[in-house]
C-alpha atoms as a PDB file:
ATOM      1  CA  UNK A   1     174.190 150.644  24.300  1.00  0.00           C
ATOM      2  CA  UNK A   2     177.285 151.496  26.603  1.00  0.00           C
ATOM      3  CA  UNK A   3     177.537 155.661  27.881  1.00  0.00           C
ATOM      4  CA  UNK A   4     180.797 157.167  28.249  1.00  0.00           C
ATOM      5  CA  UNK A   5     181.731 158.804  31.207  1.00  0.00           C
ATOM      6  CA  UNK A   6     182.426 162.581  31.078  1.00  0.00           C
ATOM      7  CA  UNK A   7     185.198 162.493  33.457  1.00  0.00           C
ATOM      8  CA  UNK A   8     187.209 159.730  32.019  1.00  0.00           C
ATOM      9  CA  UNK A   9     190.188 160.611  30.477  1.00  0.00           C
ATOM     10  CA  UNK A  10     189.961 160.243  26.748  1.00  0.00           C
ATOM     11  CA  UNK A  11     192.922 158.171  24.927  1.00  0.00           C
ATOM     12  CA  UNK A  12     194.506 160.841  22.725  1.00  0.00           C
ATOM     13  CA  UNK A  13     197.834 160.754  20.877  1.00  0.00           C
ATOM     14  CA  UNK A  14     199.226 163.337  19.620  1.00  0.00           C
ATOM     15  CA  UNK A  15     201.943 163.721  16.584  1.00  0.00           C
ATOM     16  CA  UNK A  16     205.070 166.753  18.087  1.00  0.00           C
ATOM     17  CA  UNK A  17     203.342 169.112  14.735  1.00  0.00           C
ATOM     18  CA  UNK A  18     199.685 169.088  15.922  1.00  0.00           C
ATOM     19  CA  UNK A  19     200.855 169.125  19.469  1.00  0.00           C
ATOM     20  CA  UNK A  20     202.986 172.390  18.707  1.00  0.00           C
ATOM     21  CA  UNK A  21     200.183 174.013  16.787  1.00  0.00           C
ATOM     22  CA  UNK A  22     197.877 173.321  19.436  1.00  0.00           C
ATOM     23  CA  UNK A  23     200.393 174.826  22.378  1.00  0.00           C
ATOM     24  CA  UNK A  24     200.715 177.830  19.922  1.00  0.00           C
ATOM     25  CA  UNK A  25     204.370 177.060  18.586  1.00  0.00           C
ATOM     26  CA  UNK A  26     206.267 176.324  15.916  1.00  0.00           C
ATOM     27  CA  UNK A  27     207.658 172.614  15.622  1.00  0.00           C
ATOM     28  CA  UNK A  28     210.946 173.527  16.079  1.00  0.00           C
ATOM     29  CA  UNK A  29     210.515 175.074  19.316  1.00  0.00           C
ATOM     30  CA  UNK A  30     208.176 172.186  21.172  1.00  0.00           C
ATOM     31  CA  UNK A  31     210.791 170.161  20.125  1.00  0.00           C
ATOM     32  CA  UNK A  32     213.257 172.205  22.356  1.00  0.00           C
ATOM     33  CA  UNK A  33     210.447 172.162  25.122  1.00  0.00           C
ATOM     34  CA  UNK A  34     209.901 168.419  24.680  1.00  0.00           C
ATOM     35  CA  UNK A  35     213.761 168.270  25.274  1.00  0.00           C
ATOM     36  CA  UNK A  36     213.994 170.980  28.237  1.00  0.00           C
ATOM     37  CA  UNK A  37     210.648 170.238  29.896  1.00  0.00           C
ATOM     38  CA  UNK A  38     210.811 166.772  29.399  1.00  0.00           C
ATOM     39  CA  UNK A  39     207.322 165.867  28.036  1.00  0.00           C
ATOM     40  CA  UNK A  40     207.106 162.323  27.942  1.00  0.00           C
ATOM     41  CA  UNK A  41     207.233 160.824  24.192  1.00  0.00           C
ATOM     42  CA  UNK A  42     206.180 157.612  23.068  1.00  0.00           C
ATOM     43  CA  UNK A  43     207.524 155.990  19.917  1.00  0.00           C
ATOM     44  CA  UNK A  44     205.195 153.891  17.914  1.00  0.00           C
ATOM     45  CA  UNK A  45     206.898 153.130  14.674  1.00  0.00           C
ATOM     46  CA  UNK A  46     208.968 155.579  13.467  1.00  0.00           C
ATOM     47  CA  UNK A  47     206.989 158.151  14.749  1.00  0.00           C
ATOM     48  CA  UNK A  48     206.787 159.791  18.132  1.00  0.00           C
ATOM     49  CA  UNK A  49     203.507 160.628  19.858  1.00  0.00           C
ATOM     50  CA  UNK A  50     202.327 162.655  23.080  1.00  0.00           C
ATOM     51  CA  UNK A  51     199.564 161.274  24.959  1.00  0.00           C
ATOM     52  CA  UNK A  52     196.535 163.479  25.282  1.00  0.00           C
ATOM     53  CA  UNK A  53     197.049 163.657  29.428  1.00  0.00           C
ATOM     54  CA  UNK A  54     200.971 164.307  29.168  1.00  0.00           C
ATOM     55  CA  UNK A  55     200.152 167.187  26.922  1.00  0.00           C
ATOM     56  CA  UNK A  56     197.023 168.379  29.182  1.00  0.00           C
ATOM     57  CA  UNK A  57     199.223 168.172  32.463  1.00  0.00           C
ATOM     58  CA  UNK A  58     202.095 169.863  30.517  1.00  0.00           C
ATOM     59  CA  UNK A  59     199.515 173.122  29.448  1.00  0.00           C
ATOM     60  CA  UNK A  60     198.315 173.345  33.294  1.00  0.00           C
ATOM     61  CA  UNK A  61     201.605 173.653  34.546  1.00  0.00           C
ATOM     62  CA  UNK A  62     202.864 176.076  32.072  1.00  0.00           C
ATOM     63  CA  UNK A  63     199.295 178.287  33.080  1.00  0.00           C
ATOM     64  CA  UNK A  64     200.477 178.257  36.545  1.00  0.00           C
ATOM     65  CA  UNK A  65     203.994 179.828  35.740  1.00  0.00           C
ATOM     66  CA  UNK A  66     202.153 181.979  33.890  1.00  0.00           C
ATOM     67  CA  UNK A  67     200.066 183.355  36.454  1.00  0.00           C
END
């Protein structure tokens, strides 16, 4: 049986409402950061995804302005 490796990156998509409840917003409003920040989107369907790393990379750099 194959391991995983703990430091690869795991292949997450995520749908704009459980990305904006996980970031703490409403859906509305990570829409308008989507827009402003430009958070990469990928459409599959007729649905739009963020991929687990945009959305990590995206939460680092908004801890940094934070600071």
């Amino acid at each position: 049986m194959k391991s995983t490796d703990a430091g690869a990156p795991k292949r997450m998509f995520l749908d704009i409402p459980n990305a904006a409840e996980l970031a703490g917003f409403s859906v509305r409003h990570f829409r308008r950061i989507i827009e402003e920040e430009r958070i990469r989107i990928v459409q599959i369907g007729r649905k739009f995804f963020i991929l687990g790393a945009d959305f990590e990379r995206w939460q680092m750099t908004n801890r940094r302005k934070a600071c």
